[in-house]
C-alpha atoms as a PDB file:
ATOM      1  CA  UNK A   1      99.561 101.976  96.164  1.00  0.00           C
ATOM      2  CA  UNK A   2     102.879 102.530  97.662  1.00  0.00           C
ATOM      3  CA  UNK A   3     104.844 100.352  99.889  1.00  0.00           C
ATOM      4  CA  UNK A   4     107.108 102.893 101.263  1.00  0.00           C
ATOM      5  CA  UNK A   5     105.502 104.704 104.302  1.00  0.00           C
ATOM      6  CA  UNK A   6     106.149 108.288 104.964  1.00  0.00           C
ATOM      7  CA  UNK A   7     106.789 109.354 108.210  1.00  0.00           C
ATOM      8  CA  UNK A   8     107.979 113.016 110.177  1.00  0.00           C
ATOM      9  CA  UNK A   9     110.273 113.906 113.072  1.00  0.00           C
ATOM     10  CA  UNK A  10     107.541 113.231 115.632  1.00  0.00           C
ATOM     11  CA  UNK A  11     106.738 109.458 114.488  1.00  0.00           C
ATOM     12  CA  UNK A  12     110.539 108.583 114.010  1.00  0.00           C
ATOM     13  CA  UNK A  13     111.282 106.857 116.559  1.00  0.00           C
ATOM     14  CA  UNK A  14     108.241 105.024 117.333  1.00  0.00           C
ATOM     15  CA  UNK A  15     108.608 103.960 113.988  1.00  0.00           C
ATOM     16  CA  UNK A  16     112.026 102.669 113.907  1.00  0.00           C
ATOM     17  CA  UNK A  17     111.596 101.193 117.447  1.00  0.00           C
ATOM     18  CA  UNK A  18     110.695  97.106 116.478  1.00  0.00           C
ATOM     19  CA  UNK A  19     112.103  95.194 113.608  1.00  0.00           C
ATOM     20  CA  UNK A  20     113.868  96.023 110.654  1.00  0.00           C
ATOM     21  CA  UNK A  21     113.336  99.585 109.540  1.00  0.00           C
ATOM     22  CA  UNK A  22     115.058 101.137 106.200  1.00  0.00           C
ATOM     23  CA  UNK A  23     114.691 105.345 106.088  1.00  0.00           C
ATOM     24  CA  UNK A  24     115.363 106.842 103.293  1.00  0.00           C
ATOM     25  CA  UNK A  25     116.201 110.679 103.902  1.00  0.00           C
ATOM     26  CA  UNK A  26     115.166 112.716 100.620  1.00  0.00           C
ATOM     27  CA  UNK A  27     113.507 116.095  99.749  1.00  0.00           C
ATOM     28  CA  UNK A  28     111.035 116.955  96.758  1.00  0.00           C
ATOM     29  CA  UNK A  29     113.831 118.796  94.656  1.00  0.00           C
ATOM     30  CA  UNK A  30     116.261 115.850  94.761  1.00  0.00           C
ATOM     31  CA  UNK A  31     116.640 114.487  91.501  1.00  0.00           C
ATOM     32  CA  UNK A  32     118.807 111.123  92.556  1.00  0.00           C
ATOM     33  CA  UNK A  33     116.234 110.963  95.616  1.00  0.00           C
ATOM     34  CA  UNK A  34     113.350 110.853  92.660  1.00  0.00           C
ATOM     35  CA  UNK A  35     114.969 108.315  90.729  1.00  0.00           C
ATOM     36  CA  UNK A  36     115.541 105.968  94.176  1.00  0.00           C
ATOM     37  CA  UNK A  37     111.764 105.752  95.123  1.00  0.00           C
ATOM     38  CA  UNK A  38     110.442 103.149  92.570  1.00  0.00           C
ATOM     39  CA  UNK A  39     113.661 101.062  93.149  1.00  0.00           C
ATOM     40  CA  UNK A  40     112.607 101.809  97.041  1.00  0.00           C
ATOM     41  CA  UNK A  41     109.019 100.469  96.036  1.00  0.00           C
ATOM     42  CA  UNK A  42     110.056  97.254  94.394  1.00  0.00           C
ATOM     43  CA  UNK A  43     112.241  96.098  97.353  1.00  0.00           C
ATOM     44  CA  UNK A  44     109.749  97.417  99.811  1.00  0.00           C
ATOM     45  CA  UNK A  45     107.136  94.848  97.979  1.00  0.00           C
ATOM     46  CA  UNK A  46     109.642  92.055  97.677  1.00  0.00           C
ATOM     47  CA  UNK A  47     110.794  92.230 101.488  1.00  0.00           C
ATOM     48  CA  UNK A  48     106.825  93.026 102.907  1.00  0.00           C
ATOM     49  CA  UNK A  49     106.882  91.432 105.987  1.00  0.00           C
ATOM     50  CA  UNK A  50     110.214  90.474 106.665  1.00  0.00           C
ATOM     51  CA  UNK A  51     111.283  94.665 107.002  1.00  0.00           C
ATOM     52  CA  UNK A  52     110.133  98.125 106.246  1.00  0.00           C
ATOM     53  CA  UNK A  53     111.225 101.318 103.815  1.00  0.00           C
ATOM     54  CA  UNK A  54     110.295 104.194 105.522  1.00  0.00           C
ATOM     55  CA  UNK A  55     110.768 107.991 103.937  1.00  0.00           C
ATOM     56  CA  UNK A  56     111.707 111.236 105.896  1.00  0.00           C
ATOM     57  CA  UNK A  57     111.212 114.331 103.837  1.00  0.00           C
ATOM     58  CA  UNK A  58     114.048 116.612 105.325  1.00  0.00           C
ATOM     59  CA  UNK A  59     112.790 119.668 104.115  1.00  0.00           C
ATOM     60  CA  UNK A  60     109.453 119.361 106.367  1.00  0.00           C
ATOM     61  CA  UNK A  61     111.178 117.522 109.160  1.00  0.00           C
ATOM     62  CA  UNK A  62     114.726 118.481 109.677  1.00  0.00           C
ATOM     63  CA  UNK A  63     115.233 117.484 113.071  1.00  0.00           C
ATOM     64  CA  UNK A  64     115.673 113.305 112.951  1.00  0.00           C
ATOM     65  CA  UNK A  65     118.296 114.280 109.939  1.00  0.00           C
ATOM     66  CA  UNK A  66     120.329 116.616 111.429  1.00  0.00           C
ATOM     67  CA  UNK A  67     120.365 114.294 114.583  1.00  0.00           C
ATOM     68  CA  UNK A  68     121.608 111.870 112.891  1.00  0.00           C
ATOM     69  CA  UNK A  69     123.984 114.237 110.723  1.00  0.00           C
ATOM     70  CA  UNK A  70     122.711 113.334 107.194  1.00  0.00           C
ATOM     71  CA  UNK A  71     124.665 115.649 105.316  1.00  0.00           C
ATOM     72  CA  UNK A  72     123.792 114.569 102.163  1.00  0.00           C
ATOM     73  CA  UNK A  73     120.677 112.605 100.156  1.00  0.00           C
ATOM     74  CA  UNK A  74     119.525 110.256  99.642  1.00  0.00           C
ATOM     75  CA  UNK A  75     120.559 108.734 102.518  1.00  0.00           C
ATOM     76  CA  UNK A  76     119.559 105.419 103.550  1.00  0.00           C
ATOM     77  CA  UNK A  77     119.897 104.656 106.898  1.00  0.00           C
ATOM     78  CA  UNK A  78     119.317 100.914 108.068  1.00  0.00           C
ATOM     79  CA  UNK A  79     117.800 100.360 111.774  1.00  0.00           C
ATOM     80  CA  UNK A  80     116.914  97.286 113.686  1.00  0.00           C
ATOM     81  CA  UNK A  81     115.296  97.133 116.968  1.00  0.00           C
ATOM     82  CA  UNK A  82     116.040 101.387 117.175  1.00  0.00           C
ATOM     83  CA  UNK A  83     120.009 100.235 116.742  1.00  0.00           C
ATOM     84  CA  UNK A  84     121.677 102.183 113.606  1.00  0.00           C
ATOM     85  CA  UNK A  85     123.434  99.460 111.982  1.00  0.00           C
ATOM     86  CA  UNK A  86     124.449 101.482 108.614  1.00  0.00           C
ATOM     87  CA  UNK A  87     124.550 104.305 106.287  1.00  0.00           C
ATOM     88  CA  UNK A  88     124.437 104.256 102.150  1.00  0.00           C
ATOM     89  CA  UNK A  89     123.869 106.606  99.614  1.00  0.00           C
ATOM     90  CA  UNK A  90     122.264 106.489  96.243  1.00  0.00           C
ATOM     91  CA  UNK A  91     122.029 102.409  95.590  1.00  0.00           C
ATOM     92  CA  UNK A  92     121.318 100.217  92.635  1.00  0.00           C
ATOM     93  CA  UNK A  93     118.441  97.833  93.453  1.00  0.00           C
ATOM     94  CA  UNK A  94     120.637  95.026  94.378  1.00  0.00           C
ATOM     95  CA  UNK A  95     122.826  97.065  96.518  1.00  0.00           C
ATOM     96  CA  UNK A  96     119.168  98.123  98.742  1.00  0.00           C
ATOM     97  CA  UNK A  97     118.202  94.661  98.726  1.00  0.00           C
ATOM     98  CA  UNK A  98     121.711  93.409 100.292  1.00  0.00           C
ATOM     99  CA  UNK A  99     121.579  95.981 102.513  1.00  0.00           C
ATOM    100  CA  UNK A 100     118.603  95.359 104.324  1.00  0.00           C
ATOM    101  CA  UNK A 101     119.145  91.494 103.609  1.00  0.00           C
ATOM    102  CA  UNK A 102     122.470  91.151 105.710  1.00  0.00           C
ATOM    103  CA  UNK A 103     120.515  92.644 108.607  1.00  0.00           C
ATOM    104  CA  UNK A 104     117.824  89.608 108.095  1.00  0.00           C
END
């Protein structure tokens, strides 16, 4: 069972509204975006709790990225409270963890 939680351009921001909320902007056909998800999972598992990886397919819901002008993916896009605090690309699994970490 995954930890990640998808979500589309109508439950964005109700979902990024309280707490700490990591999105992850990908599409099916992305290989990098492929290879991010189980690093995605294992920090999702590690940090249950404490904040939340959600995942915005782009292709089905284009809106929330193009609002935000993701020009590129994966794009991980850190939120607390509804604030944007920060953007990455591809990450190593220490570089997610930080991320969200020095917004805990």
């Amino acid at each position: 069972m995954s930890s990640l939680l998808s979500i589309t351009d109508a439950q964005f921001q109700e979902a990024i509204a309280e707490g700490l909320n990591l999105v992850d902007f990908w599409a099916p056909w992305c290989g990098p975006c492929k290879a991010l998800t189980p690093v995605l999972e294992r920090v999702a598992g590690d940090l249950e709790g404490r904040a939340r990886i959600l995942k915005i397919d782009i292709d089905a819901n284009p809106e929330t990225a193009a609002a935000l002008g993701i020009m590129a993916i994966p794009a991980l896009v850190l939120f607390k409270d509804g604030k944007r605090l920060g953007q990455r690309g591809g990450q190593t699994e220490a570089q997610v963890r930080a991320f969200i970490e020095s917004a805990l």
